[in-house]
C-alpha atoms as a PDB file:
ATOM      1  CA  UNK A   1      24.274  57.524  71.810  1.00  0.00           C
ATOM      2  CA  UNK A   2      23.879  53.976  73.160  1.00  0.00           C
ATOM      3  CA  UNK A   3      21.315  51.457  73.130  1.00  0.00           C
ATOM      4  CA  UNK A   4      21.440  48.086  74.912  1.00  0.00           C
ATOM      5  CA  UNK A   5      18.743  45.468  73.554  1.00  0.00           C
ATOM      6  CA  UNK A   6      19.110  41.550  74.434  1.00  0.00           C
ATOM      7  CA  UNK A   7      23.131  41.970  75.679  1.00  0.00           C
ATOM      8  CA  UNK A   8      24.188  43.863  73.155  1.00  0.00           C
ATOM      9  CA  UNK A   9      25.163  47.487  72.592  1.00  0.00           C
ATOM     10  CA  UNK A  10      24.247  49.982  69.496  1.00  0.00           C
ATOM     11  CA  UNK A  11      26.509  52.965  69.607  1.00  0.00           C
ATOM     12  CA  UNK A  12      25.928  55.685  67.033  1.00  0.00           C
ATOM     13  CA  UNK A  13      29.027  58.563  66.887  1.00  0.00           C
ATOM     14  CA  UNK A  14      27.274  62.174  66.689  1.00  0.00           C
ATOM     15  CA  UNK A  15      29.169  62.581  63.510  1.00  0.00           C
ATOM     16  CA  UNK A  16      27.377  60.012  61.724  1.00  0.00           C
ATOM     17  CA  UNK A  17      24.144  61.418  63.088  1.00  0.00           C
ATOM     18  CA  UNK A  18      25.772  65.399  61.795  1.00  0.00           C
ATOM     19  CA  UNK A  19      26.662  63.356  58.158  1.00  0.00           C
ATOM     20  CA  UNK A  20      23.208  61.847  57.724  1.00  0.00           C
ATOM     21  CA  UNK A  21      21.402  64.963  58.688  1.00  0.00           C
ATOM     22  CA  UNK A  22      23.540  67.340  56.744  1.00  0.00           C
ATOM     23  CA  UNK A  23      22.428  65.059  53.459  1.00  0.00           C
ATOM     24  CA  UNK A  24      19.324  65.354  54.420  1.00  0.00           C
ATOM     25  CA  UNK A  25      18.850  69.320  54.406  1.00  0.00           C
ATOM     26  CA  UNK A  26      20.711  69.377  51.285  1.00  0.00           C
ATOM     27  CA  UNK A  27      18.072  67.465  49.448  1.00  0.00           C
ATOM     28  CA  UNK A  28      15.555  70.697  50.860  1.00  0.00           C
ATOM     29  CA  UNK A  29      13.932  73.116  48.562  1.00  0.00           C
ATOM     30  CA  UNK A  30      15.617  76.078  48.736  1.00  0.00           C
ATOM     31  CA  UNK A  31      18.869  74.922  50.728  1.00  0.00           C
ATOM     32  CA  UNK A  32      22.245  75.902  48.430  1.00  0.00           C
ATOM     33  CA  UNK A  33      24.198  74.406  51.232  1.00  0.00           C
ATOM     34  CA  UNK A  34      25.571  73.819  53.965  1.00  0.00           C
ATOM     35  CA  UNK A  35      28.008  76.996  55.119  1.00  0.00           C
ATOM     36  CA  UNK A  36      30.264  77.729  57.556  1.00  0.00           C
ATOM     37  CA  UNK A  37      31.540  81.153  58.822  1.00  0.00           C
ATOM     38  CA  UNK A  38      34.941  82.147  57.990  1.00  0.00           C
ATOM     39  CA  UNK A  39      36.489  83.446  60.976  1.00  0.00           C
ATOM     40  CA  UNK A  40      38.627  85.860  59.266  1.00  0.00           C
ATOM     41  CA  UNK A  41      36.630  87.831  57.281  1.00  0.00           C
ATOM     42  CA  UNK A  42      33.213  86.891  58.505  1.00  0.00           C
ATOM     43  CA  UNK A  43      31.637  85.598  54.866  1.00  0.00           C
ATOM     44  CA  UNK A  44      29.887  82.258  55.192  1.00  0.00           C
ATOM     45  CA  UNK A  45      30.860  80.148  52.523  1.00  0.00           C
ATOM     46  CA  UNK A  46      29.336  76.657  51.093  1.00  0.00           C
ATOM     47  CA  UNK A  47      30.671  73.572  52.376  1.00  0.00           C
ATOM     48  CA  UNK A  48      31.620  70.828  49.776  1.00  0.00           C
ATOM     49  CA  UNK A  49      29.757  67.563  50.169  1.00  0.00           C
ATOM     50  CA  UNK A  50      32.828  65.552  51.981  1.00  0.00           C
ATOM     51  CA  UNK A  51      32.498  68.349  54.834  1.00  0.00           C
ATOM     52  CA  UNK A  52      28.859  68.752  54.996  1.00  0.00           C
ATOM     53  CA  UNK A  53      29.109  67.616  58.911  1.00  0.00           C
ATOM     54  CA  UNK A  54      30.733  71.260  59.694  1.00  0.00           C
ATOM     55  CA  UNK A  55      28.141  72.855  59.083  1.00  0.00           C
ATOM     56  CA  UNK A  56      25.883  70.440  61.255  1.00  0.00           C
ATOM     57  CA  UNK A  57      26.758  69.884  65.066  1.00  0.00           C
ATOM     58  CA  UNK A  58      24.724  66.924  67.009  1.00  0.00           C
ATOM     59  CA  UNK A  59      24.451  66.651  70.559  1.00  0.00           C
ATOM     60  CA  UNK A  60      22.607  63.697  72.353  1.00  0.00           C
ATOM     61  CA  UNK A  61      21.479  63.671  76.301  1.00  0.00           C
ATOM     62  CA  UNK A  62      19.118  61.094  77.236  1.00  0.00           C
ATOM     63  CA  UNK A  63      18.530  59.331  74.295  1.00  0.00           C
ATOM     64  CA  UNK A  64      17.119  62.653  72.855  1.00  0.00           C
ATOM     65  CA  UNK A  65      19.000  64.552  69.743  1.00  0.00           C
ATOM     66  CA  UNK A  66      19.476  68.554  69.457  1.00  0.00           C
ATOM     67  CA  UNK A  67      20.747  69.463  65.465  1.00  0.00           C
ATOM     68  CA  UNK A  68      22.137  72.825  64.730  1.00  0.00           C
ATOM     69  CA  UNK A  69      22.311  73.618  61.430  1.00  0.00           C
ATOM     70  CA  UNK A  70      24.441  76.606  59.743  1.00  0.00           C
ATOM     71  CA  UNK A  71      22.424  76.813  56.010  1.00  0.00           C
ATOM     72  CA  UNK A  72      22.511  79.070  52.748  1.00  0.00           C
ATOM     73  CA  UNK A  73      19.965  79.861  51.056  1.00  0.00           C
ATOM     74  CA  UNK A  74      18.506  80.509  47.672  1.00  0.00           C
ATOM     75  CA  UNK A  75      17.625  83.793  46.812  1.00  0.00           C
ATOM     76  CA  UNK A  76      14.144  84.674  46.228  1.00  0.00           C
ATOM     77  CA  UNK A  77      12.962  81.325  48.523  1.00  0.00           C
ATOM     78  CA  UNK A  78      10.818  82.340  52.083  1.00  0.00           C
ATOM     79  CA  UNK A  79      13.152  81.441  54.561  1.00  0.00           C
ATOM     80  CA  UNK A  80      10.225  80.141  56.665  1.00  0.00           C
ATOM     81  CA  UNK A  81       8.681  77.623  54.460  1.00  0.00           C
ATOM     82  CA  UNK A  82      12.612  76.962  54.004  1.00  0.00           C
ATOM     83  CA  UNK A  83      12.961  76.117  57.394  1.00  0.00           C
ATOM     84  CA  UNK A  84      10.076  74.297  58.292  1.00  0.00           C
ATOM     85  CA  UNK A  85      10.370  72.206  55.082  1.00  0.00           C
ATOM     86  CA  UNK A  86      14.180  71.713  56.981  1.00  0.00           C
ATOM     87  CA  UNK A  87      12.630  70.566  59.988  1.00  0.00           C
ATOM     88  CA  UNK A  88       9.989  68.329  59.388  1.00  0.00           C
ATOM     89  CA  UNK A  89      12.477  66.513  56.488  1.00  0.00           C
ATOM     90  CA  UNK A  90      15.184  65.975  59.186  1.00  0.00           C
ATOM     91  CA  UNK A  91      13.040  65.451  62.063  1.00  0.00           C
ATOM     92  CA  UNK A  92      11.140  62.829  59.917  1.00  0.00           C
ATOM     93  CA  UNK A  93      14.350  61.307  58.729  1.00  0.00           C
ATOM     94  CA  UNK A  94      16.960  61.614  61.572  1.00  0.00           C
ATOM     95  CA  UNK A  95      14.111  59.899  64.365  1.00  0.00           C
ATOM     96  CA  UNK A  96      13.910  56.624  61.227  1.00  0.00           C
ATOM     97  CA  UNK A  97      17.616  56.381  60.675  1.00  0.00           C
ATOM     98  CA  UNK A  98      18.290  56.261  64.527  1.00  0.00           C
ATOM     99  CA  UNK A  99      15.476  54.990  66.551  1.00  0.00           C
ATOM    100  CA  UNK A 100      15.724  58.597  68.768  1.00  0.00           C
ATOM    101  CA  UNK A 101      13.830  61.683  69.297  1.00  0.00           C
ATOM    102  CA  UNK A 102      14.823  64.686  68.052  1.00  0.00           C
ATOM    103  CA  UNK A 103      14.019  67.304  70.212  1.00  0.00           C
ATOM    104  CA  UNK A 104      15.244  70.246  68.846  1.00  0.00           C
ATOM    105  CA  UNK A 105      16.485  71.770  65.837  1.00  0.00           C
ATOM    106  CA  UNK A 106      18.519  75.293  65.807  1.00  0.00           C
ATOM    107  CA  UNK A 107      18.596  76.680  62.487  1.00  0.00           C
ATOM    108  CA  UNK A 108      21.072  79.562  61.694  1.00  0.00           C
ATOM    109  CA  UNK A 109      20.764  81.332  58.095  1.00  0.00           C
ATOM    110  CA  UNK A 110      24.402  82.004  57.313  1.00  0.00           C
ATOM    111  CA  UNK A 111      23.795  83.467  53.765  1.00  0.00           C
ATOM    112  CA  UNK A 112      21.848  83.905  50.478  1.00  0.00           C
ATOM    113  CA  UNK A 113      22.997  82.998  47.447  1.00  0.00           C
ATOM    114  CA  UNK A 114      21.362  83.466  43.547  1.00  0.00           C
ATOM    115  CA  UNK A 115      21.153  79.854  41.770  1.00  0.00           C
ATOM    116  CA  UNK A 116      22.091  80.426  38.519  1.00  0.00           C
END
């Protein structure tokens, strides 16, 4: 993403944007993490939190910002309030930090987990 103002230029990397959001939906009720699919055996496993931008991808087209998401969740949580809990937070968040819409959010649920 850039954005000219008065002669100068504000470029913002989509992994910053991925970093910022993935702390974000960690800080949601009901989030364990942020996971990522093994491709080997097909488990999803949690990400630590130096590599939660894996399990976030960010694209930007015309100044306008599309988030996937790859999440675990707690056991015994409705996914749905979950989710929507994700995307107002992020939405909310993401559109302060950068001055942009977001304009879509793609959730996948990659796995459940108990919270001891």
């Amino acid at each position: 993403m850039e954005e000219k103002k008065n002669k100068a230029s504000v470029r913002i990397d989509t992994e910053v944007i991925a970093q910022y959001a993935g702390a974000e939906a960690k800080s949601c009720f009901g989030i364990v993490g942020l996971g990522a699919v093994s491709q080997k055996d097909g488990f999803a496993r949690i990400l630590k939190s130096d590599r939660v931008s894996k399990g976030v991808s960010v694209s930007v087209k015309d100044n306008k910002i599309t988030i996937d998401f790859h999440i675990i969740v707690a056991y015994g949580v409705s996914i749905q309030a979950v989710t929507e809990n994700l995307i107002e937070n992020v939405t909310y968040q993401v559109e302060t930090f950068t001055g942009m819409t977001v304009e879509k959010i793609n959730i996948f649920v990659e796995g459940v987990r108990v919270i001891d």
